[in-house]
N, C-alpha and C. Protein backbone atom coordinates (compact mmCIF):
# COMPACT_ATOMS: atom_id res chain seq x y z
N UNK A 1 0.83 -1.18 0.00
CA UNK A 1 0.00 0.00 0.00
C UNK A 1 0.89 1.25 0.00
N UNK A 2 0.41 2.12 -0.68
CA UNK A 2 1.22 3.51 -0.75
C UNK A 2 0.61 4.47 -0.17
N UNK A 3 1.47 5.31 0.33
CA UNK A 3 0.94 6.26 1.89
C UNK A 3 1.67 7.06 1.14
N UNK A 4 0.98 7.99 0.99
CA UNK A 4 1.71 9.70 0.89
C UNK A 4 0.50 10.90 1.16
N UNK A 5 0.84 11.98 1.19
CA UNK A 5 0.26 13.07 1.78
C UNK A 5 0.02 13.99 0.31
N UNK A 6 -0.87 14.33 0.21
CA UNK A 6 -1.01 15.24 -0.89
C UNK A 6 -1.59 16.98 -0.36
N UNK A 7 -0.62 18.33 -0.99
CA UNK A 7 -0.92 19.48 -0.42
C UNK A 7 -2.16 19.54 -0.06
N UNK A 8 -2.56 20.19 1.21
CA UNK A 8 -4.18 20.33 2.15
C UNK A 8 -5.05 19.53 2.29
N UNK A 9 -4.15 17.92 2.38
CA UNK A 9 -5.43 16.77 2.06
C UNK A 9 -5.91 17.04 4.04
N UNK A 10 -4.71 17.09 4.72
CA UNK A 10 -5.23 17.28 6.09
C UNK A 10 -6.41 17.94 6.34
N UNK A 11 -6.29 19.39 5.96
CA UNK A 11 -7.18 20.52 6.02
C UNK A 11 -8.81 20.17 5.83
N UNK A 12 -8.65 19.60 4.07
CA UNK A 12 -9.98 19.01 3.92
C UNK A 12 -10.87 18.06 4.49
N UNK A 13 -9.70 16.67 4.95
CA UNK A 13 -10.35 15.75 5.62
C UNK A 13 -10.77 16.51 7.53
N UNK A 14 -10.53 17.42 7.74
CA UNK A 14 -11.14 17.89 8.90
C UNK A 14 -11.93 19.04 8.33
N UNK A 15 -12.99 18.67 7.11
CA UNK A 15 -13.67 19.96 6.79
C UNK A 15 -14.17 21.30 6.85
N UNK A 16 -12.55 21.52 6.69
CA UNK A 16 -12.23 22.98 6.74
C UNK A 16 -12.41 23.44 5.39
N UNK A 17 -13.26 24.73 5.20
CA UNK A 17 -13.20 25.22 3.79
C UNK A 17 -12.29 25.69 2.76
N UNK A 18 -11.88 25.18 1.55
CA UNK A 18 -10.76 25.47 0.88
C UNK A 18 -10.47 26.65 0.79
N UNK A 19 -11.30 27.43 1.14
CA UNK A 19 -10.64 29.06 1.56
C UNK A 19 -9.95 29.81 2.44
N UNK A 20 -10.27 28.20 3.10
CA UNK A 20 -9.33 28.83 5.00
C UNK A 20 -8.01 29.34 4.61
N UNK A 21 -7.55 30.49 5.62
CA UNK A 21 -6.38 31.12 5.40
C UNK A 21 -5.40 29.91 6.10
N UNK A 22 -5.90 29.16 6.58
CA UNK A 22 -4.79 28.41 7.53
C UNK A 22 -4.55 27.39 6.65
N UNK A 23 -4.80 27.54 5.50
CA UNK A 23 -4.13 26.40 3.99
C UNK A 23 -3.34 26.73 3.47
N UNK A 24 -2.09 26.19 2.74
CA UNK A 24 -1.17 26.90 1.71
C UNK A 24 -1.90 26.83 0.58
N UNK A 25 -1.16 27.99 -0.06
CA UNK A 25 -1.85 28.22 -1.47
C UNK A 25 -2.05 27.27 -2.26
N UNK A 26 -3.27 26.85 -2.99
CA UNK A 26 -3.65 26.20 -4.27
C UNK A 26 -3.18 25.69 -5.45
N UNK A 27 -2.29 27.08 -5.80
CA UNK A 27 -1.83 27.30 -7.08
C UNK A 27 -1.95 29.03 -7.44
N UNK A 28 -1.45 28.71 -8.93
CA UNK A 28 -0.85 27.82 -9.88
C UNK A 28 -0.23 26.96 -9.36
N UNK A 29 -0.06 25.55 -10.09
CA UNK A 29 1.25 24.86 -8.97
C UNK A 29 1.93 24.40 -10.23
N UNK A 30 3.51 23.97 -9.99
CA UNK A 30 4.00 23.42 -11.39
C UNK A 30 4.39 22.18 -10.45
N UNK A 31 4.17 21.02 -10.98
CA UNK A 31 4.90 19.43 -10.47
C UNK A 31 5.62 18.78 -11.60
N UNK A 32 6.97 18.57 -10.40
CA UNK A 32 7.52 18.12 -11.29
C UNK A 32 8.05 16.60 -11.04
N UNK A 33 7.46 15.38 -11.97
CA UNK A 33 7.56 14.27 -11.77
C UNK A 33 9.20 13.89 -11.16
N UNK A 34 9.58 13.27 -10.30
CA UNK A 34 10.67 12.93 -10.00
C UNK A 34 12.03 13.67 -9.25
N UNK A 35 11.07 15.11 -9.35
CA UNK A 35 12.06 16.46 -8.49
C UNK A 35 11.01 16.90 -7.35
N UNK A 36 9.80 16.93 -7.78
CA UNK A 36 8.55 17.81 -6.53
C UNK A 36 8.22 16.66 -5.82
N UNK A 37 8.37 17.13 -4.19
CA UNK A 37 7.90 16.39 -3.18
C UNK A 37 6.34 15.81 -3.76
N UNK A 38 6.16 14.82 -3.51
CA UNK A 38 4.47 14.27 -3.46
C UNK A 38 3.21 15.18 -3.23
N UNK A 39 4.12 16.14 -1.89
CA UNK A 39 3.01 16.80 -0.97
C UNK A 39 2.86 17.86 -1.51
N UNK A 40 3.74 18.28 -2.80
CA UNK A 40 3.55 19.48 -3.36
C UNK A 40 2.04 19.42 -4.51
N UNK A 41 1.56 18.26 -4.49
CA UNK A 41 0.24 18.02 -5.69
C UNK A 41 -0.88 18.20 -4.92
N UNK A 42 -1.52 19.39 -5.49
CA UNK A 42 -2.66 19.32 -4.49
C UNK A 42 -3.84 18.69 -4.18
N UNK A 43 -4.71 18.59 -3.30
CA UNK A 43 -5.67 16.96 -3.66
C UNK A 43 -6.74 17.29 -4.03
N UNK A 44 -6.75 18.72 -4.53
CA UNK A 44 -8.03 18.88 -5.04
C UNK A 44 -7.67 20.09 -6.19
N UNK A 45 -8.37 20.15 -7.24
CA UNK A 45 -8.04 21.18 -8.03
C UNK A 45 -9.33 21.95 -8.35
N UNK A 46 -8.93 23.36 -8.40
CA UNK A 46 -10.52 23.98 -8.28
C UNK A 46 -10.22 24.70 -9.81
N UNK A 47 -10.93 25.34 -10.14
CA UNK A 47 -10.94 26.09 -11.89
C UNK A 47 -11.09 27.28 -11.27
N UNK A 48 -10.98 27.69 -10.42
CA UNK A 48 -10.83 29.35 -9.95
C UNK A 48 -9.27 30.03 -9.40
N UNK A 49 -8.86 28.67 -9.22
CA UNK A 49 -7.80 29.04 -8.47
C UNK A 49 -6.60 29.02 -9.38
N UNK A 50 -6.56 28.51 -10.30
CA UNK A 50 -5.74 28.20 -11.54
C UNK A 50 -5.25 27.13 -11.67
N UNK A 51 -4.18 26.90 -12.91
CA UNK A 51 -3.57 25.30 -13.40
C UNK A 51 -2.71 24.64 -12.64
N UNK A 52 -2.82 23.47 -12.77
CA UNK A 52 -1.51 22.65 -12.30
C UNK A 52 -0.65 21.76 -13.57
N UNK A 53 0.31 22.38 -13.58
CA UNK A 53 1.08 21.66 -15.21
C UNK A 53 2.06 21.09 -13.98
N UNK A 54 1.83 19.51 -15.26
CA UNK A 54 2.91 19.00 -14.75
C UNK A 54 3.83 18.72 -15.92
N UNK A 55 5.12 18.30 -15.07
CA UNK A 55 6.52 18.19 -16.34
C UNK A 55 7.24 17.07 -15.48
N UNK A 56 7.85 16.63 -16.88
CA UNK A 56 8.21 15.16 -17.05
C UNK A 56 9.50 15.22 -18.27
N UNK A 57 10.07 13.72 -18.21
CA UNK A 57 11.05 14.26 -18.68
C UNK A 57 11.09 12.64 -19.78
N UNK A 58 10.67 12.47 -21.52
CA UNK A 58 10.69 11.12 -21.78
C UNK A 58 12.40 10.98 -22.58
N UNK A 59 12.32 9.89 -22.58
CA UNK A 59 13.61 9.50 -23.75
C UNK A 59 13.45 9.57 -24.95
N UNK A 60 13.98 9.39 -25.65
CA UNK A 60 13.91 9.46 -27.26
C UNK A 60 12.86 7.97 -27.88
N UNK A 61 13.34 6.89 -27.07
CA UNK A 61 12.47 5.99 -27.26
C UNK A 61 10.68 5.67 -26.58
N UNK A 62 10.73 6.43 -25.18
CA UNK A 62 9.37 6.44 -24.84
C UNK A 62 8.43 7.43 -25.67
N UNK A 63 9.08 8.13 -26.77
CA UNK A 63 8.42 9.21 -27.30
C UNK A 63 8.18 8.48 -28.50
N UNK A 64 8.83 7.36 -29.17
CA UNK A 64 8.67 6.75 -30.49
C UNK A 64 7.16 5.86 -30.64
N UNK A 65 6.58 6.02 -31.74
CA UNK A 65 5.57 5.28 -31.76
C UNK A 65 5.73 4.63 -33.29
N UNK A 66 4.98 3.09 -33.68
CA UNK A 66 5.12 2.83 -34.46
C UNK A 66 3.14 2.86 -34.86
């Protein structure tokens, strides 16, 4: 089983409103597969608050298609 923490999952699961000041910010957020902590993805994404791009990094061969 995999255990990790995702940004303000605490907050929410003690239903606190995603507006509470006592949350870190939302976003924008940029994640970056294999450099950004886990806890940096937030567990909820709202369309007001803005994007979350993520970046990744493929090889020459995971990019080939036949």
């Amino acid at each position: 089983m995999v255990n990790f923490e995702m940004k303000n999952s605490l907050w929410l699961n003690s239903c606190i409103s995603p507006s509470d000041s006592r949350m870190s910010s939302w976003g924008p957020v940029t994640y970056t597969v294999g450099t950004s902590a886990q806890s940096a993805f937030p567990m909820a994404l709202f369309k007001d608050v803005g994007p979350v791009t993520i970046k990744f990094t493929l090889t020459s061969s995971q990019c080939a298609y036949s």
